[in-house]
PDB file of N, CA and C in Angstrom:
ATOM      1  N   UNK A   1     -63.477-162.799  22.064  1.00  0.00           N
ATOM      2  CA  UNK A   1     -62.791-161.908  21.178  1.00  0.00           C
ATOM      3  C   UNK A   1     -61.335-162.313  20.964  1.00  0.00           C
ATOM      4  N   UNK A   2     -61.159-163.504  21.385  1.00  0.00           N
ATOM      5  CA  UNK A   2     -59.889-164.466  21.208  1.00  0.00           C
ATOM      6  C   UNK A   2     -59.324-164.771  20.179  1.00  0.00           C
ATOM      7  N   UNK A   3     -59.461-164.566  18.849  1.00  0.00           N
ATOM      8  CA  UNK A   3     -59.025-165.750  17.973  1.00  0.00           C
ATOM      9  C   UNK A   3     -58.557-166.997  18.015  1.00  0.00           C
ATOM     10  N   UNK A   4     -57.433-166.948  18.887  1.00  0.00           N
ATOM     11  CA  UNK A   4     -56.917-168.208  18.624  1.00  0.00           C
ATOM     12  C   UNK A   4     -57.523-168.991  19.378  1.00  0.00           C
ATOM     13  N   UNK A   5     -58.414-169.419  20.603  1.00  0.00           N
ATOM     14  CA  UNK A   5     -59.117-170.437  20.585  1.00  0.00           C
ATOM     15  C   UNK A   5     -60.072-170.537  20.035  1.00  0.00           C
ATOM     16  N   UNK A   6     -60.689-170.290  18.999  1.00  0.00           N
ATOM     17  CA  UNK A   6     -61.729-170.400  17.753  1.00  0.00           C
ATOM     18  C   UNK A   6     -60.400-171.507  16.928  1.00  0.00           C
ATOM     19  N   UNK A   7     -59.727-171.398  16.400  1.00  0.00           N
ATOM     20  CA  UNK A   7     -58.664-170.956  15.171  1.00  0.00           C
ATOM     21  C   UNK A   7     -57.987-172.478  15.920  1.00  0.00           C
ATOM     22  N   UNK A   8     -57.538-172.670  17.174  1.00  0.00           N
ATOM     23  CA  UNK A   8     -57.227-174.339  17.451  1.00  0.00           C
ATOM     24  C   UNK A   8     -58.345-175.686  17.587  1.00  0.00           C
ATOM     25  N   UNK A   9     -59.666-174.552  17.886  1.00  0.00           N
ATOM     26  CA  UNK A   9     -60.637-175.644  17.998  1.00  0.00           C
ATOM     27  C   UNK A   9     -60.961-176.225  16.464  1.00  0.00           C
ATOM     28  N   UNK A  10     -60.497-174.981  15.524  1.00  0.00           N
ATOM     29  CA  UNK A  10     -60.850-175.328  13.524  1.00  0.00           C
ATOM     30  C   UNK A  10     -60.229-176.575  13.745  1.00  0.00           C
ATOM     31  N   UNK A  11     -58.635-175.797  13.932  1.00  0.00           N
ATOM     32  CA  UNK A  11     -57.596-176.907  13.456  1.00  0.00           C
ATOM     33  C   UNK A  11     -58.041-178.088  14.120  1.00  0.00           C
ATOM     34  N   UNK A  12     -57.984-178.348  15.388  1.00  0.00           N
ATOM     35  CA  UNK A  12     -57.998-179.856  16.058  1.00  0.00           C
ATOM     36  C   UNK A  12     -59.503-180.560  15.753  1.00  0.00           C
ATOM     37  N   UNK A  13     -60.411-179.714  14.957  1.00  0.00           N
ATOM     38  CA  UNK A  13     -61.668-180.414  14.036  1.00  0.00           C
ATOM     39  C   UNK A  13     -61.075-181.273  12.891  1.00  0.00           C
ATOM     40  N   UNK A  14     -60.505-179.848  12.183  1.00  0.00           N
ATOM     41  CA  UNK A  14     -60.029-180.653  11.262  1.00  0.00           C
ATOM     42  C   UNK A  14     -59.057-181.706  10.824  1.00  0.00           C
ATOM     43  N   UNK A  15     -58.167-181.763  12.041  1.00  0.00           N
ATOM     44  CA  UNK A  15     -57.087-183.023  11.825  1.00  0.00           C
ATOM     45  C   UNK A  15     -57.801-183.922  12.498  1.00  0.00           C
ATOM     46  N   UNK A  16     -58.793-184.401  13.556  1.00  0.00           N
ATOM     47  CA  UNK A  16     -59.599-185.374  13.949  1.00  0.00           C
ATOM     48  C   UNK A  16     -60.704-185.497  13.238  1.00  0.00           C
ATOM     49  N   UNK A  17     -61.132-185.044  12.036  1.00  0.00           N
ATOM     50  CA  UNK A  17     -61.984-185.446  11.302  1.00  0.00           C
ATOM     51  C   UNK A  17     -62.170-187.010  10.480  1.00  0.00           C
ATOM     52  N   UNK A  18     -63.016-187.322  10.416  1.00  0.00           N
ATOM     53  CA  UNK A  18     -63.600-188.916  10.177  1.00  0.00           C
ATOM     54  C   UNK A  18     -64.737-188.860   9.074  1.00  0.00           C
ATOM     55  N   UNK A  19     -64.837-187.911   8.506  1.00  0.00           N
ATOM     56  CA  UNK A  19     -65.920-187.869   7.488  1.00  0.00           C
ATOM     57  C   UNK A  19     -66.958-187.508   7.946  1.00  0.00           C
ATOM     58  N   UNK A  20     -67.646-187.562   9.007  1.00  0.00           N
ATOM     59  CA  UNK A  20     -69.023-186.511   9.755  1.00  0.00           C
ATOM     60  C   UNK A  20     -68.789-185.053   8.970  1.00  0.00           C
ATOM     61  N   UNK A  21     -70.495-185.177   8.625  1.00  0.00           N
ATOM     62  CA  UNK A  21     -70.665-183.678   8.395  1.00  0.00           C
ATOM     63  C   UNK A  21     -70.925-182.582   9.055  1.00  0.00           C
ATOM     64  N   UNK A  22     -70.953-182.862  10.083  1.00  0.00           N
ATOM     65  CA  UNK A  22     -71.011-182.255  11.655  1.00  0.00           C
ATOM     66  C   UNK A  22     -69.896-181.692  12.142  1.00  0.00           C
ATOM     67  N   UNK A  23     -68.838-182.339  11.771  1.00  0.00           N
ATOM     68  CA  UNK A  23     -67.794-182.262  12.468  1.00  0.00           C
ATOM     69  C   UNK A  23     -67.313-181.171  11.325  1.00  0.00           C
ATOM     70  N   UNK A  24     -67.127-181.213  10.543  1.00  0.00           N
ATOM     71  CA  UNK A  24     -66.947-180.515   9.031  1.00  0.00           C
ATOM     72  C   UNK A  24     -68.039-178.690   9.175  1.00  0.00           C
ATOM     73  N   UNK A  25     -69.146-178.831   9.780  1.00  0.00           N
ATOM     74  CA  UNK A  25     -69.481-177.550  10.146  1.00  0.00           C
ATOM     75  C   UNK A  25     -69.069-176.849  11.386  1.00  0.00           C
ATOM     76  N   UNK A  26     -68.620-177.825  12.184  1.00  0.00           N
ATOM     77  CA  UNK A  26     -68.255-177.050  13.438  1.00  0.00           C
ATOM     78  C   UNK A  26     -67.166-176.728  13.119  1.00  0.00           C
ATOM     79  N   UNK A  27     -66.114-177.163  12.362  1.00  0.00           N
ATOM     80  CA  UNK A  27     -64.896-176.780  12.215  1.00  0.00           C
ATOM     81  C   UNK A  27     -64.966-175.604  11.317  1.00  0.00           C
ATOM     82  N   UNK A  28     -65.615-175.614  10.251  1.00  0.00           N
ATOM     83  CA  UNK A  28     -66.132-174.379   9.732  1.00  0.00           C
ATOM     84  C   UNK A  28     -66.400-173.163  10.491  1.00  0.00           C
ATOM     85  N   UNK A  29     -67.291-173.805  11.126  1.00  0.00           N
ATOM     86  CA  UNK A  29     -68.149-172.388  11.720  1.00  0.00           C
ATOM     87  C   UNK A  29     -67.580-171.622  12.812  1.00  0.00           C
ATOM     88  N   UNK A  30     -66.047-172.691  13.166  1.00  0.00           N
ATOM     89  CA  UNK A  30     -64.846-172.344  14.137  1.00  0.00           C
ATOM     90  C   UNK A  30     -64.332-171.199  13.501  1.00  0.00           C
ATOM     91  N   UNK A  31     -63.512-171.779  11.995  1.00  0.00           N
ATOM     92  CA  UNK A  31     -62.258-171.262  11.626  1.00  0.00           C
ATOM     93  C   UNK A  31     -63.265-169.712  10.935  1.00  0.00           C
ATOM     94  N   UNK A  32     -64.576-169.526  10.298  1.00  0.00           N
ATOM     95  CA  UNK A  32     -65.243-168.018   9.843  1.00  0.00           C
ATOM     96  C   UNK A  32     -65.238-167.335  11.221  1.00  0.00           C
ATOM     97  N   UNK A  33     -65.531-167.855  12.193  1.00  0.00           N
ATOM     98  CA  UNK A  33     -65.675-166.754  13.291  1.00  0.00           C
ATOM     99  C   UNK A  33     -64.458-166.411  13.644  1.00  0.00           C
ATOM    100  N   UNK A  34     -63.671-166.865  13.979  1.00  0.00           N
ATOM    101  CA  UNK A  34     -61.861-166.474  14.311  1.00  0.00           C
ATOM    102  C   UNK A  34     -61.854-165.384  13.061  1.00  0.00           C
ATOM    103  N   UNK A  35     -61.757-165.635  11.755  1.00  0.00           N
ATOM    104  CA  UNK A  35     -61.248-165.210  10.477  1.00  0.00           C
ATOM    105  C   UNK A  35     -62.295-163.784  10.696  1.00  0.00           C
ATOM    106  N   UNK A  36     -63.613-163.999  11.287  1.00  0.00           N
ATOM    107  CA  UNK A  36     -64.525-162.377  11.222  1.00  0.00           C
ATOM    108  C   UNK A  36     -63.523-161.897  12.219  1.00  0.00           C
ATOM    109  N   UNK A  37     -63.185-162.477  13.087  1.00  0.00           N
ATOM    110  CA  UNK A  37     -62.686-161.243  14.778  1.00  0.00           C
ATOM    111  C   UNK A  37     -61.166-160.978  14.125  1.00  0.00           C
ATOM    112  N   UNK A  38     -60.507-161.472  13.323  1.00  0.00           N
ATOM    113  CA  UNK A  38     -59.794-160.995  12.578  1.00  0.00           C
ATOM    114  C   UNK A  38     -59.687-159.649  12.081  1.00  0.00           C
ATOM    115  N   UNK A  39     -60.390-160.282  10.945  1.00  0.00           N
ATOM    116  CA  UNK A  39     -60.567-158.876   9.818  1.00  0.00           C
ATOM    117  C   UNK A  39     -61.271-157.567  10.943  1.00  0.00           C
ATOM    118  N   UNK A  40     -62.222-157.879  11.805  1.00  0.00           N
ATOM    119  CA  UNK A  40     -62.863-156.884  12.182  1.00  0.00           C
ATOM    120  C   UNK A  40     -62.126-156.056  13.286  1.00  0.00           C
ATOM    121  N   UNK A  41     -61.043-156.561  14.059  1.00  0.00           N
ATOM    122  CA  UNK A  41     -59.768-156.557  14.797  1.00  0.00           C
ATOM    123  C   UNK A  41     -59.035-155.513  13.603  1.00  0.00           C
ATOM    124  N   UNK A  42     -58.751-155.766  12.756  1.00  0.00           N
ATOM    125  CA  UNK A  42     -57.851-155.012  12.259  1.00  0.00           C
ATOM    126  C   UNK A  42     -58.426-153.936  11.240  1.00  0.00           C
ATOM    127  N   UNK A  43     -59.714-153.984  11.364  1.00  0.00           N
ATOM    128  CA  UNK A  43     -60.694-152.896  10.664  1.00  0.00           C
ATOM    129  C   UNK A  43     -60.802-151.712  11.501  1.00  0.00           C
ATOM    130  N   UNK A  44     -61.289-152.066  13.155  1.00  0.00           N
ATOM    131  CA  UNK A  44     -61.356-151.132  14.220  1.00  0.00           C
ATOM    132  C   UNK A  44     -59.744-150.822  14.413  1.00  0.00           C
ATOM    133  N   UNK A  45     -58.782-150.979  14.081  1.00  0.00           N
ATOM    134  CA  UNK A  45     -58.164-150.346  14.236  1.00  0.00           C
ATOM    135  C   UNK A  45     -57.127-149.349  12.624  1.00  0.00           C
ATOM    136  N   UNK A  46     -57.675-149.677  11.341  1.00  0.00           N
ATOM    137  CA  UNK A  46     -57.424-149.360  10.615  1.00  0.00           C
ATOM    138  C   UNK A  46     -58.232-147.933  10.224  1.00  0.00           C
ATOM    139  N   UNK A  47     -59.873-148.250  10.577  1.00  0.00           N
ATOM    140  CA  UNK A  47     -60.545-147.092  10.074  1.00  0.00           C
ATOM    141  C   UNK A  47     -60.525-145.852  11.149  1.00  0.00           C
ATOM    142  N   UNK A  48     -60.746-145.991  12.600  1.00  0.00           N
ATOM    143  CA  UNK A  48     -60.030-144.509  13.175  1.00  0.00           C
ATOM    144  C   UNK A  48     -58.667-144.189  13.009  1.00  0.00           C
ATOM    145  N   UNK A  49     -57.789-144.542  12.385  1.00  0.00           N
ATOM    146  CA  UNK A  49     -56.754-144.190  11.998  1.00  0.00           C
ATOM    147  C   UNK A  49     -56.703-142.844  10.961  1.00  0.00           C
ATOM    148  N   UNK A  50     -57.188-143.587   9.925  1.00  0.00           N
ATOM    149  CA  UNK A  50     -57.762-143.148   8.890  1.00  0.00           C
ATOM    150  C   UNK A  50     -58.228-141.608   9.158  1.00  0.00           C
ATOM    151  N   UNK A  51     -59.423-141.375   9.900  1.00  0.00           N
ATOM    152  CA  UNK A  51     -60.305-140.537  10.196  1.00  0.00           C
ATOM    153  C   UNK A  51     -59.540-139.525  10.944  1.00  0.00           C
ATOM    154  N   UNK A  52     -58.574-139.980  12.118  1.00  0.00           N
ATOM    155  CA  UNK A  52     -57.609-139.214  13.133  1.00  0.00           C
ATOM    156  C   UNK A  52     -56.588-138.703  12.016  1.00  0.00           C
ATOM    157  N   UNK A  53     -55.882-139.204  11.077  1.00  0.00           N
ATOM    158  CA  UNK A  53     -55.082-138.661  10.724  1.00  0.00           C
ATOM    159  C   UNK A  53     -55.587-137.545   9.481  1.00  0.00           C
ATOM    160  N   UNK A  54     -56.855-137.441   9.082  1.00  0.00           N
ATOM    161  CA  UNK A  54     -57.248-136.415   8.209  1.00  0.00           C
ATOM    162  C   UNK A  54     -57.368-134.778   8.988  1.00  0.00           C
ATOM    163  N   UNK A  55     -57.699-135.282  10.463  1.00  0.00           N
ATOM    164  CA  UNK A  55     -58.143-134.260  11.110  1.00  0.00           C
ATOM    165  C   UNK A  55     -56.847-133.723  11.565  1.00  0.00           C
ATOM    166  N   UNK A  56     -56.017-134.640  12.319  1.00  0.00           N
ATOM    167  CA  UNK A  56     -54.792-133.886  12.868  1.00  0.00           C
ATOM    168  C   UNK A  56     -54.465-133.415  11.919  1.00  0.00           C
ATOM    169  N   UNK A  57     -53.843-134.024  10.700  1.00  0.00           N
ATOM    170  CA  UNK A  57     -52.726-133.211   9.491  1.00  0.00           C
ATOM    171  C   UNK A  57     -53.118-131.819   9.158  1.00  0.00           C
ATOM    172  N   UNK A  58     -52.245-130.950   9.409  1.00  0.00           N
ATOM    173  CA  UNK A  58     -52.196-129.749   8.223  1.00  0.00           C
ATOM    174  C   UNK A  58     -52.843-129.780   6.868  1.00  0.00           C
ATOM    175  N   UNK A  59     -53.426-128.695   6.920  1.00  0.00           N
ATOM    176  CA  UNK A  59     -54.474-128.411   5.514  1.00  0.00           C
ATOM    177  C   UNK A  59     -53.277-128.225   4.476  1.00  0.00           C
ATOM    178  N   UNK A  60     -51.802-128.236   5.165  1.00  0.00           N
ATOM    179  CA  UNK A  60     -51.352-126.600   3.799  1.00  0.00           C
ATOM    180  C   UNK A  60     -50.407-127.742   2.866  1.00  0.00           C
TER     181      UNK A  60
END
């Protein structure tokens, strides 16, 4: 649930890359999974927000 070692293993794919297409999916399939624990990192904490602050606030 790290990002950033997903996110250095992309990068150090992609600056040691040699034309393998192998190497080109792992670096891929590095840098989408970092980029999901991302967005989804800042989703779990965006949407109970959301939900907590309808309930606490005043109706009036």
């Amino acid at each position: 649930m790290i990002p950033g070692v997903l996110m250095y293993r992309a990068l150090f794919a992609f600056i040691n890359m040699h034309g393998v297409e192998g190497e080109v999916t792992v670096a891929m399939n590095n840098a989408i999974q970092a980029s999901l624990i991302i967005l989804f990192i800042a989703l779990g904490v965006a949407i109970p927000n959301v939900f907590f602050r309808r309930i606490i606030s005043p109706c009036g």
